[in-house]
Protein backbone atom coordinates (compact mmCIF):
# COMPACT_ATOMS: atom_id res chain seq x y z
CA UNK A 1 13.58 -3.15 41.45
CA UNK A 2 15.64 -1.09 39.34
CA UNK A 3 13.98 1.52 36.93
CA UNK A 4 15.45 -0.16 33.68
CA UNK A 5 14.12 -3.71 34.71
CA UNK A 6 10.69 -2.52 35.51
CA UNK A 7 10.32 -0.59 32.21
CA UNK A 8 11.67 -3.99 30.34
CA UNK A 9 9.14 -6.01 32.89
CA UNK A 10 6.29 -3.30 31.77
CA UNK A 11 6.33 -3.59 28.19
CA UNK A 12 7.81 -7.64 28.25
CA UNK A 13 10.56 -6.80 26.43
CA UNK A 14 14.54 -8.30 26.81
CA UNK A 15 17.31 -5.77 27.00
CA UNK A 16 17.46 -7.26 23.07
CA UNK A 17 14.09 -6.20 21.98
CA UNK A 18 14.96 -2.31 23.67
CA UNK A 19 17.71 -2.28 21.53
CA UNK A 20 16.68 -3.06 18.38
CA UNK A 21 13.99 -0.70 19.02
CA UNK A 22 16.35 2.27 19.91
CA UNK A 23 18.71 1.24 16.84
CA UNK A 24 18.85 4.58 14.44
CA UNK A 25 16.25 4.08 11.35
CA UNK A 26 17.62 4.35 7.54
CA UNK A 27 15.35 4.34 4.65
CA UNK A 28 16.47 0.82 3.74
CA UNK A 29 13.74 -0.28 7.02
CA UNK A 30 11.06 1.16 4.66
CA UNK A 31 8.61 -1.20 3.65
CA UNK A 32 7.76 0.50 -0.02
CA UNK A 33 4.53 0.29 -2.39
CA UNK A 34 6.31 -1.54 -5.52
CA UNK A 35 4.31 -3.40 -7.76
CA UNK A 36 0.83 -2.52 -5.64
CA UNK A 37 -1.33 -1.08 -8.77
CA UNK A 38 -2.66 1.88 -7.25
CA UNK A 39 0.69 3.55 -6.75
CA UNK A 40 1.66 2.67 -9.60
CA UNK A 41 -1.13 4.11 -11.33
CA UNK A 42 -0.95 7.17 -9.95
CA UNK A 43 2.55 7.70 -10.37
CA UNK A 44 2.53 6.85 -13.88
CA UNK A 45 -0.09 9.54 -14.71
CA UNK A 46 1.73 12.03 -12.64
CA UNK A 47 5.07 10.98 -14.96
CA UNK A 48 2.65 11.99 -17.68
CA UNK A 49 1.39 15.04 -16.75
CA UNK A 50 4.72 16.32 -15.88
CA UNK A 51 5.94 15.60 -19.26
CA UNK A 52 2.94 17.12 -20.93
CA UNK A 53 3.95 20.09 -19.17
CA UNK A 54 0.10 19.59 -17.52
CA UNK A 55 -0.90 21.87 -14.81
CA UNK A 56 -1.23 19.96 -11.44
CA UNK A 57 -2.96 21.17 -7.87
CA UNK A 58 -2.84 19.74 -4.98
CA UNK A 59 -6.13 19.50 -2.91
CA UNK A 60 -4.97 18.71 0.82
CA UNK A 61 -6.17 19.19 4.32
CA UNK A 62 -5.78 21.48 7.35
CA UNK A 63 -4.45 19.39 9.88
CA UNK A 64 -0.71 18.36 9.59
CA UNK A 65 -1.01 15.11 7.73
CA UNK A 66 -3.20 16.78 4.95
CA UNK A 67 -0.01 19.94 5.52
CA UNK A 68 2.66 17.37 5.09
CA UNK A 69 1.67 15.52 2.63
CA UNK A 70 0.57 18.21 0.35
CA UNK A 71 4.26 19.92 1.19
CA UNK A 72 5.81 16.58 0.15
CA UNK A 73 4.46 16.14 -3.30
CA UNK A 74 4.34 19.68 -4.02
CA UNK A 75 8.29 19.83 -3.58
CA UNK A 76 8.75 16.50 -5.82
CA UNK A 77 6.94 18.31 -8.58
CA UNK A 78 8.79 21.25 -7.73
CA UNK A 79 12.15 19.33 -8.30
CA UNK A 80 10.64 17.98 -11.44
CA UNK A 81 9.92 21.15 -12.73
CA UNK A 82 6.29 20.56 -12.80
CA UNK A 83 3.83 23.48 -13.51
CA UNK A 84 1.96 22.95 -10.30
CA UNK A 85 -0.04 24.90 -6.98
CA UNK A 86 -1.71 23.42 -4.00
CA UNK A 87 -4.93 24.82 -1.94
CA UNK A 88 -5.34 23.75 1.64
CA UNK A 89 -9.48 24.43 2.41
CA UNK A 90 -10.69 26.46 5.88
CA UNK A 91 -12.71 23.98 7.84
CA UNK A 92 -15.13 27.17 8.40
CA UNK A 93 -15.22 28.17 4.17
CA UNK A 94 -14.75 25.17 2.66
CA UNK A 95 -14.88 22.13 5.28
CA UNK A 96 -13.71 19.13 4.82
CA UNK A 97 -12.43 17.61 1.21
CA UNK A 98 -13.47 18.05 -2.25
CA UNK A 99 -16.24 20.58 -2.98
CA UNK A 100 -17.93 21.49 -6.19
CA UNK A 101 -16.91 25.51 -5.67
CA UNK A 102 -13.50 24.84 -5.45
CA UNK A 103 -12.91 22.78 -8.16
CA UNK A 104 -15.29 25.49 -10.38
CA UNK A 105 -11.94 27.84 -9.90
CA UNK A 106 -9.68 24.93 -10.68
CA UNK A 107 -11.32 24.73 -13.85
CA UNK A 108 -11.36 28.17 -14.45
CA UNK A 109 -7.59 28.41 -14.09
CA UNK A 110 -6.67 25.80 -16.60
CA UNK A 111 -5.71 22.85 -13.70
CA UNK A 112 -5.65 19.79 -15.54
CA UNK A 113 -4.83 17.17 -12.74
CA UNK A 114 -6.18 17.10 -9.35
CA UNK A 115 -4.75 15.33 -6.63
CA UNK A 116 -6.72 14.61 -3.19
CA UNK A 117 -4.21 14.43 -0.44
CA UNK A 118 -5.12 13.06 3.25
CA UNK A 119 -9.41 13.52 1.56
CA UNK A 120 -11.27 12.15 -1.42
CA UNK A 121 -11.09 8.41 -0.68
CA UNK A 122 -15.48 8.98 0.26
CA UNK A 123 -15.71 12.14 -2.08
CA UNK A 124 -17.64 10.47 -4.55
CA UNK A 125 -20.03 12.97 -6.15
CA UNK A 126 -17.44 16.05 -6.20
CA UNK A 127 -14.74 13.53 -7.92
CA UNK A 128 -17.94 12.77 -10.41
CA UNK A 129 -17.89 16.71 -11.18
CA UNK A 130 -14.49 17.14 -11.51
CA UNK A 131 -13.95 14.49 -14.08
CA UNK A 132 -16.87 15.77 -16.08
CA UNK A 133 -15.48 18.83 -15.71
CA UNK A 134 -12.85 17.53 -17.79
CA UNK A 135 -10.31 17.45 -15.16
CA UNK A 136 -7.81 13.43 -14.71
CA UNK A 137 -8.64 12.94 -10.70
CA UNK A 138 -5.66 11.22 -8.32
CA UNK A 139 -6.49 10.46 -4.85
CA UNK A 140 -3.84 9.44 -2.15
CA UNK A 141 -5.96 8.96 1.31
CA UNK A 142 -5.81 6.64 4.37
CA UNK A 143 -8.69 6.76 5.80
CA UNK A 144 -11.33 4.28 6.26
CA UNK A 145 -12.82 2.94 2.94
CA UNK A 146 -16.35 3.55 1.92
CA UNK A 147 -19.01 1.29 0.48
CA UNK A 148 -18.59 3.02 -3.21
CA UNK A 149 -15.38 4.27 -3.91
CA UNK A 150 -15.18 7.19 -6.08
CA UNK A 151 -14.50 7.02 -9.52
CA UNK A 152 -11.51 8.32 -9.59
CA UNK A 153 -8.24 8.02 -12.14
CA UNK A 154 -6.02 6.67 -9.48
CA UNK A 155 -6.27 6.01 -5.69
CA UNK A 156 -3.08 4.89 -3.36
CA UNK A 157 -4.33 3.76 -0.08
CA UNK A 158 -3.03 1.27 1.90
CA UNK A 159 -5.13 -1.17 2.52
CA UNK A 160 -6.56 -0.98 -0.93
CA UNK A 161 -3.74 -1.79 -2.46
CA UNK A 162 -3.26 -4.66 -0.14
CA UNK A 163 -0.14 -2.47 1.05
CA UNK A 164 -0.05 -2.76 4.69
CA UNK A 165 -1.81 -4.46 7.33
CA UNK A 166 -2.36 -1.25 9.58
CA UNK A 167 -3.06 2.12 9.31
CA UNK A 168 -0.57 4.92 7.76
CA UNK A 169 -0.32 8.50 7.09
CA UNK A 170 -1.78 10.55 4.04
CA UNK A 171 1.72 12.06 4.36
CA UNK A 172 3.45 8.53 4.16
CA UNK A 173 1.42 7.83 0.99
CA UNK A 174 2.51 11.25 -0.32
CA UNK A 175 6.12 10.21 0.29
CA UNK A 176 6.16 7.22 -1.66
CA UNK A 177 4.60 8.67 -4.84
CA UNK A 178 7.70 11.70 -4.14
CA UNK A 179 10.25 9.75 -3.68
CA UNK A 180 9.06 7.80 -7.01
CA UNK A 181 9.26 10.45 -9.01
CA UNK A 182 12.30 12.05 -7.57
CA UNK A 183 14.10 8.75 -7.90
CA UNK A 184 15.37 9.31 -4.61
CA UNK A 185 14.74 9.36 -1.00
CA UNK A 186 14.83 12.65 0.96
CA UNK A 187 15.63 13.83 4.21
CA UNK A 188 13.43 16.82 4.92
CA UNK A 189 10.21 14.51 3.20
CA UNK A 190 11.23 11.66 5.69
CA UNK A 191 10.96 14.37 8.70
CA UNK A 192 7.44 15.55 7.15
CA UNK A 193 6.08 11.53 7.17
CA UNK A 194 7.55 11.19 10.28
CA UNK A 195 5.91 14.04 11.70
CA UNK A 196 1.96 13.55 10.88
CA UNK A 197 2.51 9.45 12.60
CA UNK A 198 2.36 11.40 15.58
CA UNK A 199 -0.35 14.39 14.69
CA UNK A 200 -2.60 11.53 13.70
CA UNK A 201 -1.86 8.90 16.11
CA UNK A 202 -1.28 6.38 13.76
CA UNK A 203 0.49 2.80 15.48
CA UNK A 204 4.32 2.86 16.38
CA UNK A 205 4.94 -0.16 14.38
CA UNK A 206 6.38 -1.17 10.58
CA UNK A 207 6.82 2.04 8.85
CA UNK A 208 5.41 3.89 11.14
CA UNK A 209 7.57 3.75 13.54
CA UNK A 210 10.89 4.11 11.16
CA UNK A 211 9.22 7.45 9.78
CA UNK A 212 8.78 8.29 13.23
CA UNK A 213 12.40 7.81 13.98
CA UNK A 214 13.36 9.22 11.01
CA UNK A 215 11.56 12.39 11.77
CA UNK A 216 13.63 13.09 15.16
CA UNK A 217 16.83 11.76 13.68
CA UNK A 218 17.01 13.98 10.56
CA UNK A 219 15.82 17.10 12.17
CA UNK A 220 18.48 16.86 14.88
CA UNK A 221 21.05 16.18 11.81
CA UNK A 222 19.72 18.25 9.60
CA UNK A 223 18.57 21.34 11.51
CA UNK A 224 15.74 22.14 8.70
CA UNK A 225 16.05 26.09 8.63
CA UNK A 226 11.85 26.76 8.61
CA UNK A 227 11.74 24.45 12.53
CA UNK A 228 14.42 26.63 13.95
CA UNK A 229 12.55 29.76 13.85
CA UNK A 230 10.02 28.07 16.14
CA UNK A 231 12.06 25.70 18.10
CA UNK A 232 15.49 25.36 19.37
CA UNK A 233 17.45 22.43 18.72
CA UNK A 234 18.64 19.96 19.34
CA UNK A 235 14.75 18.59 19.38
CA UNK A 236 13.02 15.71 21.86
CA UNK A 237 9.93 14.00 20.66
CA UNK A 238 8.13 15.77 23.22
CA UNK A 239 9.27 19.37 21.35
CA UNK A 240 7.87 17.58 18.19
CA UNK A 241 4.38 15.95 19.31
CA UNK A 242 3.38 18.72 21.99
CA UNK A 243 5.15 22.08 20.56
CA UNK A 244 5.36 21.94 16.78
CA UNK A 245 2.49 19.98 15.85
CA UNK A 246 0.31 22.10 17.89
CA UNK A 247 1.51 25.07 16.42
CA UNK A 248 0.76 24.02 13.03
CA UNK A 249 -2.38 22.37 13.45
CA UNK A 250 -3.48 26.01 15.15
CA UNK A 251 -4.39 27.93 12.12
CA UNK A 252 -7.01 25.19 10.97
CA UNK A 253 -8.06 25.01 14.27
CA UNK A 254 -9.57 28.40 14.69
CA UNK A 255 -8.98 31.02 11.82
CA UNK A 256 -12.00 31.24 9.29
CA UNK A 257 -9.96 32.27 6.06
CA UNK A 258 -8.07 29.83 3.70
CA UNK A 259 -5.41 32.16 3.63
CA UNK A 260 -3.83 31.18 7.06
CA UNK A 261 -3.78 27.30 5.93
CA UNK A 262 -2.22 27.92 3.20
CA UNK A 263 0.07 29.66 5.36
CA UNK A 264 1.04 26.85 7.16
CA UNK A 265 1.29 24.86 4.30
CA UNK A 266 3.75 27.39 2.48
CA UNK A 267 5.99 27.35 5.70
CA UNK A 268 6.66 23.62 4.92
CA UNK A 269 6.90 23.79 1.72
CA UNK A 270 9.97 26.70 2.08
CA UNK A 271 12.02 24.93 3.98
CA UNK A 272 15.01 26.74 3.34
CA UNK A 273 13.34 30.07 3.19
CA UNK A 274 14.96 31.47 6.77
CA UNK A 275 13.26 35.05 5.55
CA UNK A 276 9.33 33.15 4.69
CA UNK A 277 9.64 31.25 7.61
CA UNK A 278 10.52 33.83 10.65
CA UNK A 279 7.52 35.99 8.48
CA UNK A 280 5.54 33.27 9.40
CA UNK A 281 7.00 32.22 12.50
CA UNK A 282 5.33 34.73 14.96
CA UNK A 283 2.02 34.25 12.77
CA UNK A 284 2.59 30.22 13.75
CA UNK A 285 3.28 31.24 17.32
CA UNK A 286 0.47 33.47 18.15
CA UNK A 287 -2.40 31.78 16.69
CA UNK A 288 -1.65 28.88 19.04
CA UNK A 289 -1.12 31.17 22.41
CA UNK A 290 -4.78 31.96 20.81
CA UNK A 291 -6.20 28.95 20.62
CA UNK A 292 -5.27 27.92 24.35
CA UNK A 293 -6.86 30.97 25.50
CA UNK A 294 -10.07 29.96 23.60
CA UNK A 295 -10.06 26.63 24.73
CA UNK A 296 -9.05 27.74 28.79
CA UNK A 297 -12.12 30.35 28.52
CA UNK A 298 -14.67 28.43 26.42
CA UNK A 299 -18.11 28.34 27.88
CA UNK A 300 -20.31 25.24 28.24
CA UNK A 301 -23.86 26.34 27.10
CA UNK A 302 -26.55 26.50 29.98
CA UNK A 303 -29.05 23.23 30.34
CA UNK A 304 -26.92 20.87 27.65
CA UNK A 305 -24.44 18.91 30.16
CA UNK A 306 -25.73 15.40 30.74
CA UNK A 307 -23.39 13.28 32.83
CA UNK A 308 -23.04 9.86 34.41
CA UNK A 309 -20.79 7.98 36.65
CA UNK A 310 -19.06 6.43 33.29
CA UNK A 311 -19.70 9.48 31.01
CA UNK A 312 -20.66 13.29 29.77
CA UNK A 313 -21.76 15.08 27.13
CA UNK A 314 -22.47 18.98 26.33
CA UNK A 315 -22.28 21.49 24.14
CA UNK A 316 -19.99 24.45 23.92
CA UNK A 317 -20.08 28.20 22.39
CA UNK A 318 -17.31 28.76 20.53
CA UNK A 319 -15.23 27.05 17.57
CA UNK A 320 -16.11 23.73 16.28
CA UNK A 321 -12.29 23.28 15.49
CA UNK A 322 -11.49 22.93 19.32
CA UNK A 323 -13.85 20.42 20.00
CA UNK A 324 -11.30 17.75 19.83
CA UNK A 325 -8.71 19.59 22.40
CA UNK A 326 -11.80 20.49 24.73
CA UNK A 327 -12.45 16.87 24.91
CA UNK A 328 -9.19 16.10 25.86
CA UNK A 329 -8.96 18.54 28.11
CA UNK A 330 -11.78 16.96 30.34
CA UNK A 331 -10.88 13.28 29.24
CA UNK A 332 -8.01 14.28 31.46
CA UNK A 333 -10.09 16.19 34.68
CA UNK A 334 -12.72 13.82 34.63
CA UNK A 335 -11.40 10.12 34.17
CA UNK A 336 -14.58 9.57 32.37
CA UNK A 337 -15.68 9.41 28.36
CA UNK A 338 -16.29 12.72 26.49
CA UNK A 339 -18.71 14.18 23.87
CA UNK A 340 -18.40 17.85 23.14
CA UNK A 341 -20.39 19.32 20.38
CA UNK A 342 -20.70 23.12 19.34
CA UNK A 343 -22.70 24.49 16.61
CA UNK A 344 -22.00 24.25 12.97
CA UNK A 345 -20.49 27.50 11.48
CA UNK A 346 -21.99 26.93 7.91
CA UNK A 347 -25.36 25.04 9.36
CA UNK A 348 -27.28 26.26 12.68
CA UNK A 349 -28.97 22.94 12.63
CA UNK A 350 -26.02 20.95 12.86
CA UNK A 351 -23.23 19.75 15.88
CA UNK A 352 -20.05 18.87 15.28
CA UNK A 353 -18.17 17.49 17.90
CA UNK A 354 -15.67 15.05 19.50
CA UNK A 355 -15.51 11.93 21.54
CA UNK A 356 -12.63 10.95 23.52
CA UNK A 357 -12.25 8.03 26.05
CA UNK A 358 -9.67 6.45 27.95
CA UNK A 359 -10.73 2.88 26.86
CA UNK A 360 -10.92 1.55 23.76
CA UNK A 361 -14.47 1.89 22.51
CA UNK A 362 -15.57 4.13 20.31
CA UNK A 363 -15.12 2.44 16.69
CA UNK A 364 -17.91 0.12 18.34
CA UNK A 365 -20.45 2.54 19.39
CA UNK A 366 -19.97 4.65 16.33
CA UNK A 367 -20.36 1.08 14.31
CA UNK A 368 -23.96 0.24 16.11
CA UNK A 369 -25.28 3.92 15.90
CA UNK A 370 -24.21 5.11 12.29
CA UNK A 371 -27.73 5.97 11.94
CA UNK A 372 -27.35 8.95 14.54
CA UNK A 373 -24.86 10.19 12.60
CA UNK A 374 -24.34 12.03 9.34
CA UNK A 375 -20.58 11.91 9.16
CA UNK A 376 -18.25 10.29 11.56
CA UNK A 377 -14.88 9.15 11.74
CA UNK A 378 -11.91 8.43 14.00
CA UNK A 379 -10.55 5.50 15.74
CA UNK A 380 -10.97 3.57 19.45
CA UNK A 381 -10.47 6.43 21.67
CA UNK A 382 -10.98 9.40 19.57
CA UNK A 383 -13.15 10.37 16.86
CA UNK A 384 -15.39 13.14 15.84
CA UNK A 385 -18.94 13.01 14.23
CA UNK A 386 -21.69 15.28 13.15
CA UNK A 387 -24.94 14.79 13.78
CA UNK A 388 -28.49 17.34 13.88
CA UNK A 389 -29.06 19.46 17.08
CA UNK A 390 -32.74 17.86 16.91
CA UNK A 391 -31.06 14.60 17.67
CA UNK A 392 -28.73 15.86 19.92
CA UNK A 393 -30.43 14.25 23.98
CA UNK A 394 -31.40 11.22 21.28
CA UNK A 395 -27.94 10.82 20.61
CA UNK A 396 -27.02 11.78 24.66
CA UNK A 397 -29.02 9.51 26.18
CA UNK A 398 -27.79 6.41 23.86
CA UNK A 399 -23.68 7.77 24.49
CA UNK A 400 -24.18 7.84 28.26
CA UNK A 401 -25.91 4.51 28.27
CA UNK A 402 -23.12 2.82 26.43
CA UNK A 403 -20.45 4.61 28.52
CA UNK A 404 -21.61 3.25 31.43
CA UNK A 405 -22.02 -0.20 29.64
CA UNK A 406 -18.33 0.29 28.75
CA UNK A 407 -17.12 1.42 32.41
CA UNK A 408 -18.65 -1.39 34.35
CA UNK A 409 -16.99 -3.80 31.98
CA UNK A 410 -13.90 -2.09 32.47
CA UNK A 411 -14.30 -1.90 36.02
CA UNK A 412 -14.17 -5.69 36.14
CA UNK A 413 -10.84 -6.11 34.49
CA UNK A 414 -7.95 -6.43 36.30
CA UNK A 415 -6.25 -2.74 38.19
CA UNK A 416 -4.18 -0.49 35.86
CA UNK A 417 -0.77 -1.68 34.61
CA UNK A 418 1.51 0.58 36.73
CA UNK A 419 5.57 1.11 37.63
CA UNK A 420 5.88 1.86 41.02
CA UNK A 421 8.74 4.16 41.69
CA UNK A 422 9.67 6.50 44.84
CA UNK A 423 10.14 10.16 44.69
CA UNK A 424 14.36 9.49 45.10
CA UNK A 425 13.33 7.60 41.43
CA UNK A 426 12.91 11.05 39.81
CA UNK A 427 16.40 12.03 38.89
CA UNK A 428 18.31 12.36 36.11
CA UNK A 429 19.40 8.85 35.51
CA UNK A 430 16.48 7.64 35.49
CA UNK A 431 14.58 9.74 32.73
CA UNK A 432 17.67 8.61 30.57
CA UNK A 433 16.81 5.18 30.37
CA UNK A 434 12.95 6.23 29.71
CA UNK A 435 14.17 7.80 26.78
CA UNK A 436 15.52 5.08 25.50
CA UNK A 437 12.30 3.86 24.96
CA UNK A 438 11.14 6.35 22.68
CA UNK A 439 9.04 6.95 21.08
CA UNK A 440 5.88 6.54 22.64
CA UNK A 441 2.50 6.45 20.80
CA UNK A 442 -0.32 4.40 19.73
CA UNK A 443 -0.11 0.59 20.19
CA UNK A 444 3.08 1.68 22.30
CA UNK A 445 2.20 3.79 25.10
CA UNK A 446 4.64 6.08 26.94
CA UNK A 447 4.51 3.70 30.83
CA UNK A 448 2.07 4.86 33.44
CA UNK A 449 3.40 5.24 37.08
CA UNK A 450 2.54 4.81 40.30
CA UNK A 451 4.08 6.85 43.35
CA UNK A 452 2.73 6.48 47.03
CA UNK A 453 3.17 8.62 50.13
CA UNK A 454 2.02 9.58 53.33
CA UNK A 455 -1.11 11.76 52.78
CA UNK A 456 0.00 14.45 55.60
CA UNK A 457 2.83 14.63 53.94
CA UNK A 458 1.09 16.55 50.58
CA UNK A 459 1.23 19.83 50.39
CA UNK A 460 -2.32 21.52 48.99
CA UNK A 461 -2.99 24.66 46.96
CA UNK A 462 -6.17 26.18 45.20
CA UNK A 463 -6.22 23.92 42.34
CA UNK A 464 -3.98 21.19 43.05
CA UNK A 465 -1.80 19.08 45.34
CA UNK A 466 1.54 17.93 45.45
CA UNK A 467 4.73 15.73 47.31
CA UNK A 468 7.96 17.11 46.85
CA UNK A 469 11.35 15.30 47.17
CA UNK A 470 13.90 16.47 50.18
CA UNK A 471 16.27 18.56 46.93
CA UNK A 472 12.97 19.60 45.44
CA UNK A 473 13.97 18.49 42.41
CA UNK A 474 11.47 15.91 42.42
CA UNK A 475 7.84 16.04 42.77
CA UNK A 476 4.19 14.40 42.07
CA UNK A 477 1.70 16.77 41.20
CA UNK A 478 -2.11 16.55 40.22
CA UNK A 479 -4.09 19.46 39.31
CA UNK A 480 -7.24 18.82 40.84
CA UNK A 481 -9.08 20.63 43.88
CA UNK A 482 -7.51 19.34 47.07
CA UNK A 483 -11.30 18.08 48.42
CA UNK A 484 -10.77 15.11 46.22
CA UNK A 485 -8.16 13.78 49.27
CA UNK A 486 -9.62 11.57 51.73
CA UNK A 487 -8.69 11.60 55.32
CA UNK A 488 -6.46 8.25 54.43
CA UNK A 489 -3.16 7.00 55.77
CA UNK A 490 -1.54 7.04 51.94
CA UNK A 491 -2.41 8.64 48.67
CA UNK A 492 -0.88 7.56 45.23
CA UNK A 493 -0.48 9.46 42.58
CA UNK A 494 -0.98 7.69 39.22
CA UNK A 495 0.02 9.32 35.54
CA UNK A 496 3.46 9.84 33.21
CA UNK A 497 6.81 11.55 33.75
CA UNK A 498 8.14 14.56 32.83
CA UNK A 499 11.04 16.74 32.64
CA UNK A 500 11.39 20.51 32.87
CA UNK A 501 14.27 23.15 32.62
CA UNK A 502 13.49 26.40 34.05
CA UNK A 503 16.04 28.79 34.26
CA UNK A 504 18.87 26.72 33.90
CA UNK A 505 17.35 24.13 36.75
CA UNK A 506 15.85 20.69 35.82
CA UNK A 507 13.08 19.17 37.71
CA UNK A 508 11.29 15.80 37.09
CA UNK A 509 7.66 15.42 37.57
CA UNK A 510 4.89 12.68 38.05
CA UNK A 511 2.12 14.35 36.49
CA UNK A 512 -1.14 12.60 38.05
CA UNK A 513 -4.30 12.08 35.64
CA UNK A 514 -5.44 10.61 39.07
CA UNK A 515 -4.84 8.66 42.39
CA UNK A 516 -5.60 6.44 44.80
CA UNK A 517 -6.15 6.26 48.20
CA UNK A 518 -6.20 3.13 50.72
């Protein structure tokens, strides 16, 4: 079958619905908050504040949505002249939102009007101080509501203000209330929205999926002076998701000052700062290369690893800001459900960890066992969650039964939607028309394929095993030790497709999270 009618077969699309998909995005596709009260609200005081010549700051968070959207607001009050700063907390000093500390200095420097960006929506009791504190109290946030909502001046979230039906970005939320008070819609802010639908995994649909658009359309276009010192364009989707966002998630990932944060935030902020943003290029660059060596070298701590057919769970030394990419990282060895907890860096008697899972459960098991738990959040196939070390093998024991609850009800639905293709189906041509089908994400998945050969004809080395096309130019690879290979007449490789240019020489690749044999 050819590879354009499978892909159209695999998502049940007509050559009609791929191209009003892959039609270029414009900011008249925006769905946009008018006449929903919060935004109003909290525009309106903003509009005041600015005219008062109040001071503003901006109280994000260290992961790119809370970077992005505190860059986008803080360059709309920029534009407008506002007297305004922004603080971007360590996860290791300050943790996550509002605290009591911070807003003390706030105070103390004459701040009139905070602003909660991508935090605050459950921040109840530190909003409480900082209004009797004297201090007007904004929040823009997106994720999941709480029971009490704080009492706060003005919140903008999306589903509180009946705005959309699905989940956003703190960063689109941000946008909005710019673009209000700029009176104008902006490239570069577009690109920034854009950017955290993919660092948060929100779904590739509404505006979502414009901003997403948006994001790679105006960077190629626009060639934003701050990306170019740590990418080359013209950019792929790929360069943004698994290079840049990486790179600026990094410093909240693993350095314990509030300096480096803010760091990242500032190199968003000065976009058109070439001197700021090669200063802070290397900085960008070399606290990632860090954080993969951490999270290569980590070590599992003796006597904590509890595992099942359907599941495991330990605990790690090291940071609690890689638990997230450790899980992943053995999500994608082990086929199986992941916990990973390490220690709390501001409490020895607490974990903090994350679960991932390649099926979508675990909104439901964090629903029926809230009372494990004393913070958790996240959606159906990652989240992350504290909870006390005493409780730790309680909270084991009740993870690994579910998991395996969870896998032998998957195991009973029907075999993984696959393409099959043949190694002669990894060519150039062919990863053209995947790209029209970009981009991939949540609630649209980038296609899983399926590629079979003769198991004497793949070759083995320490590590992982391969098949190779005749021009080598093609090849299936899984990294996984060799012994996994039964003595069986075919083996097929199952996983996603990529492309690679290596001194001037492009190869195309079935990476395999796994495969088969008959």
């Amino acid at each position: 079958m050819p590879f354009l009618t499978s892909l159209l077969e695999y998502y049940h699309m007509t050559l009609k619905d791929l191209d009003a998909r892959r039609a270029k995005r414009s900011f008249d596709d925006i769905q946009r908050p008018e006449g929903c009260a919060g935004f109003q609200k909290v525009v309106s005081r903003l509009e005041e504040a600015i005219k008062k010549n109040e001071k503003i700051v901006l109280y994000g968070d260290y992961d790119v949505d809370g970077l992005t959207a505190t860059a986008i607001l803080k360059r709309a009050l920029d534009k407008r002249g506002a007297t305004s700063g922004f603080f971007i907390p360590s996860r290791y000093v300050e943790g996550y939102g509002l605290n009591k500390e911070r807003v003390d200095q706030f105070v103390k420097k004459g701040y009139q009007v905070l602003v909660t960006l991508d935090n605050g929506i459950s921040a109840n009791e530190a909003i409480s101080y900082t209004k009797k504190e004297g201090m007007t109290v904004l929040v823009i946030d997106h994720h999941e509501l709480p029971e009490k909502l704080p009492d706060a001046d003005g919140i903008f979230h999306q589903k509180l203000d009946c705005f959309l039906p699905y989940n956003c970005s703190a960063a689109s939320l941000s946008y909005f209330v710019a673009s209000a008070l700029m009176g104008m819609d902006d490239n570069y802010l577009a690109f920034l929205a854009g950017l955290a639908v993919f660092s948060d995994v929100m779904p590739l649909v509404g505006n979502n999926l414009v901003f997403a658009k948006l994001a790679l359309q105006n960077a190629n276009a626009y060639r934003f002076k701050n990306l170019g010192t740590l990418l080359s364009y013209p950019l792929s989707y790929e360069d943004l998701s698994f290079q840049l966002i990486p790179m600026l998630n990094a410093p909240g990932r693993i350095k314990k000052d509030s300096l480096s944060t803010n760091w990242a935030c500032q190199f968003l902020i000065r976009e058109e700062d070439e001197l700021y943003a090669l200063n802070k290029a290397d900085f960008l660059k070399d606290t990632n290369a860090e954080r993969k060596e951490l999270v290569k070298h980590f070590r599992i701590v003796p006597g904590s690893s509890l595992e099942t057919t359907g599941g495991l769970v330990f605990t790690y030394d090291g940071l609690s800001g890689l638990s997230g990419l450790i899980a992943n990282r053995y999500l994608r060895e082990k086929g199986k459900t992941i916990a990973a907890f390490c220690q709390d860096e501001k409490d020895g008697k607490l974990l903090v960890g994350s679960f991932r899972s390649q099926f979508p459960i675990l909104s439901s098991f964090l629903k029926g066992k809230k009372d494990l738990f004393l913070r958790c959040g996240g959606h159906d196939r990652a989240c992350g969650v504290t909870l006390e070390k005493k409780d730790y093998y309680h909270f084991a024991t009740a993870f690994l039964t579910y998991c395996e609850k969870a896998r032998l009800e998957n195991d009973q639905m029907p075999e993984e939607k696959t393409i099959d293709i043949t190694l002669e189906d990894l060519c150039e041509e062919n990863f053209l028309i995947l790209d029209r089908f970009e981009p991939f994400g949540e609630g649209f998945p980038a296609p899983v394929f399926s590629l079979t050969c003769a198991t004497e004809s793949i070759r083995k080395e320490q590590g992982r095993f391969e098949v190779l096309s005749p021009d080598g130019r093609g090849k299936a690879i899984c990294f996984k030790d060799p012994s996994i290979l039964k003595d069986a007449e075919t083996t097929t490789f199952v996983g996603s497709l990529s492309r690679n240019v290596y001194n001037g020489r492009t190869t195309y690749t079935l990476m395999a999270d796994h495969v088969r044999q008959d």
